[in-house]
Protein backbone atom coordinates (compact mmCIF):
# COMPACT_ATOMS: atom_id res chain seq x y z
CA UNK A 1 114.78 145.81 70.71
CA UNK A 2 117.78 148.15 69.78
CA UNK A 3 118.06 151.00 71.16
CA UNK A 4 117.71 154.60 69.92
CA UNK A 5 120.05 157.30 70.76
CA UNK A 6 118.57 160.72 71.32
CA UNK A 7 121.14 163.58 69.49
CA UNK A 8 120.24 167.16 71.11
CA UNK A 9 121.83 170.10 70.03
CA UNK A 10 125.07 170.90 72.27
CA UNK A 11 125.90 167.05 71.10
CA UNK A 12 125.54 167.81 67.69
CA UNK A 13 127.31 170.69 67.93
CA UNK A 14 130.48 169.23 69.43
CA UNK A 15 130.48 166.93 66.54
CA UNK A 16 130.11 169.43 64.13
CA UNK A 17 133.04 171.79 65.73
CA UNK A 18 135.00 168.95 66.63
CA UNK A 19 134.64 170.59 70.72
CA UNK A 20 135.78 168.40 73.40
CA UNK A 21 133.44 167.10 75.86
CA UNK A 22 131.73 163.99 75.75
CA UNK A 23 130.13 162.47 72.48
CA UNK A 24 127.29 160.99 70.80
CA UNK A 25 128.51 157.47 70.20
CA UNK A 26 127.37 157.50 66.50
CA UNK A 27 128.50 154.23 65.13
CA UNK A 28 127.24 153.17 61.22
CA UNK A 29 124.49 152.22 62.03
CA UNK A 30 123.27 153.23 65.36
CA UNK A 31 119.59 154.32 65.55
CA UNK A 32 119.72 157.93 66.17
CA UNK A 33 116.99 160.45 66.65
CA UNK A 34 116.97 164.15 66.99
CA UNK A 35 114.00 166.50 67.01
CA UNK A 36 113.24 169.56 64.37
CA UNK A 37 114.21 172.28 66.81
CA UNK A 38 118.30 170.63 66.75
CA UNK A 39 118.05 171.85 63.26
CA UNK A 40 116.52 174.95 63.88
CA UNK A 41 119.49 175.34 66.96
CA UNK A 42 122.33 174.44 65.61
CA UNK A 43 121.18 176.89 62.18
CA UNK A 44 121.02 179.47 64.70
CA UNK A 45 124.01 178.53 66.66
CA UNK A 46 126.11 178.58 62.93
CA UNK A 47 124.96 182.10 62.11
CA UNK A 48 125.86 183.21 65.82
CA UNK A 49 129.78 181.96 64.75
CA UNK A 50 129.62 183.91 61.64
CA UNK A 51 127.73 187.16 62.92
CA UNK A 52 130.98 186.84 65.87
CA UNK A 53 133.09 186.73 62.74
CA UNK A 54 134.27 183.36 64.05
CA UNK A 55 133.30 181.73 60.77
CA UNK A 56 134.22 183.09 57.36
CA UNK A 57 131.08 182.72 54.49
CA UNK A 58 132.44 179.47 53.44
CA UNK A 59 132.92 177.77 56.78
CA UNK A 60 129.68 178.65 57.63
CA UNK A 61 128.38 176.85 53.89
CA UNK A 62 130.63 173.98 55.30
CA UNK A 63 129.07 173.73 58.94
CA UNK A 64 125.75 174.05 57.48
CA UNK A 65 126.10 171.25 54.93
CA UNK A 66 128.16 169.19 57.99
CA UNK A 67 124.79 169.77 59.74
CA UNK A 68 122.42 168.50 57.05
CA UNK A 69 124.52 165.53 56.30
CA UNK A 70 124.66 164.84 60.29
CA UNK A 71 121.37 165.35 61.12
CA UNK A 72 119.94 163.45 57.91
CA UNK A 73 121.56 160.25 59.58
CA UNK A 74 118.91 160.88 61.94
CA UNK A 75 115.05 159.88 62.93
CA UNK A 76 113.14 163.42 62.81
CA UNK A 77 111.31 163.72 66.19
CA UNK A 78 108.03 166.00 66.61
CA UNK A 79 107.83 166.27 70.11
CA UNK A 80 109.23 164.83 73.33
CA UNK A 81 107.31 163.54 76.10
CA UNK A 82 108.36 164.12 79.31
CA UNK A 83 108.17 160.11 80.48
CA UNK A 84 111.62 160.31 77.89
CA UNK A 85 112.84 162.80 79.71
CA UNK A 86 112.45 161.25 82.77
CA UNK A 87 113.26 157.63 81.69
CA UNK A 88 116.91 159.40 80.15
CA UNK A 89 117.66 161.84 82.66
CA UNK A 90 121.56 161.98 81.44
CA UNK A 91 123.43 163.39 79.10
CA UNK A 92 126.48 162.47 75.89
């Protein structure tokens, strides 16, 4: 069975920013899956840089299409049970 890599939001997000921290090991190829509110965060988490003035208007065109292309790598995710939560109780 291969395994499936769960990508939340602060993960994403270092990718995205390039942030240290630890990673998301996303090899070509892994099986990753993320669920519909990482989008929604890491939209809002985007417009926070720019509204701070820490992103001009075209980084923040960049991060958003760096965002799209990252999270449409991924398996979209409705909902998470808690058994996952409890089964992967760690973090990237």
């Amino acid at each position: 069975m291969k395994r499936i890599i769960y990508l939340d939001t602060s993960a994403a997000l270092r990718v995205l920013f390039d942030e240290p921290g630890q990673r998301a090991p996303l090899k070509k190829g892994a099986a990753v899956a993320t669920s519909k509110l990482s989008l929604v965060e890491a939209a809002r988490a985007i417009e926070r840089l720019r509204l701070a003035s820490q992103l001009s208007d075209h980084g923040t065109v960049m991060a958003h299409r760096q965002a799209v292309a990252l999270f449409s790598r991924c398996h979209m995710v409705r909902t998470i049970s808690m058994h996952s939560c409890q089964k992967e109780d760690r973090t990237f």
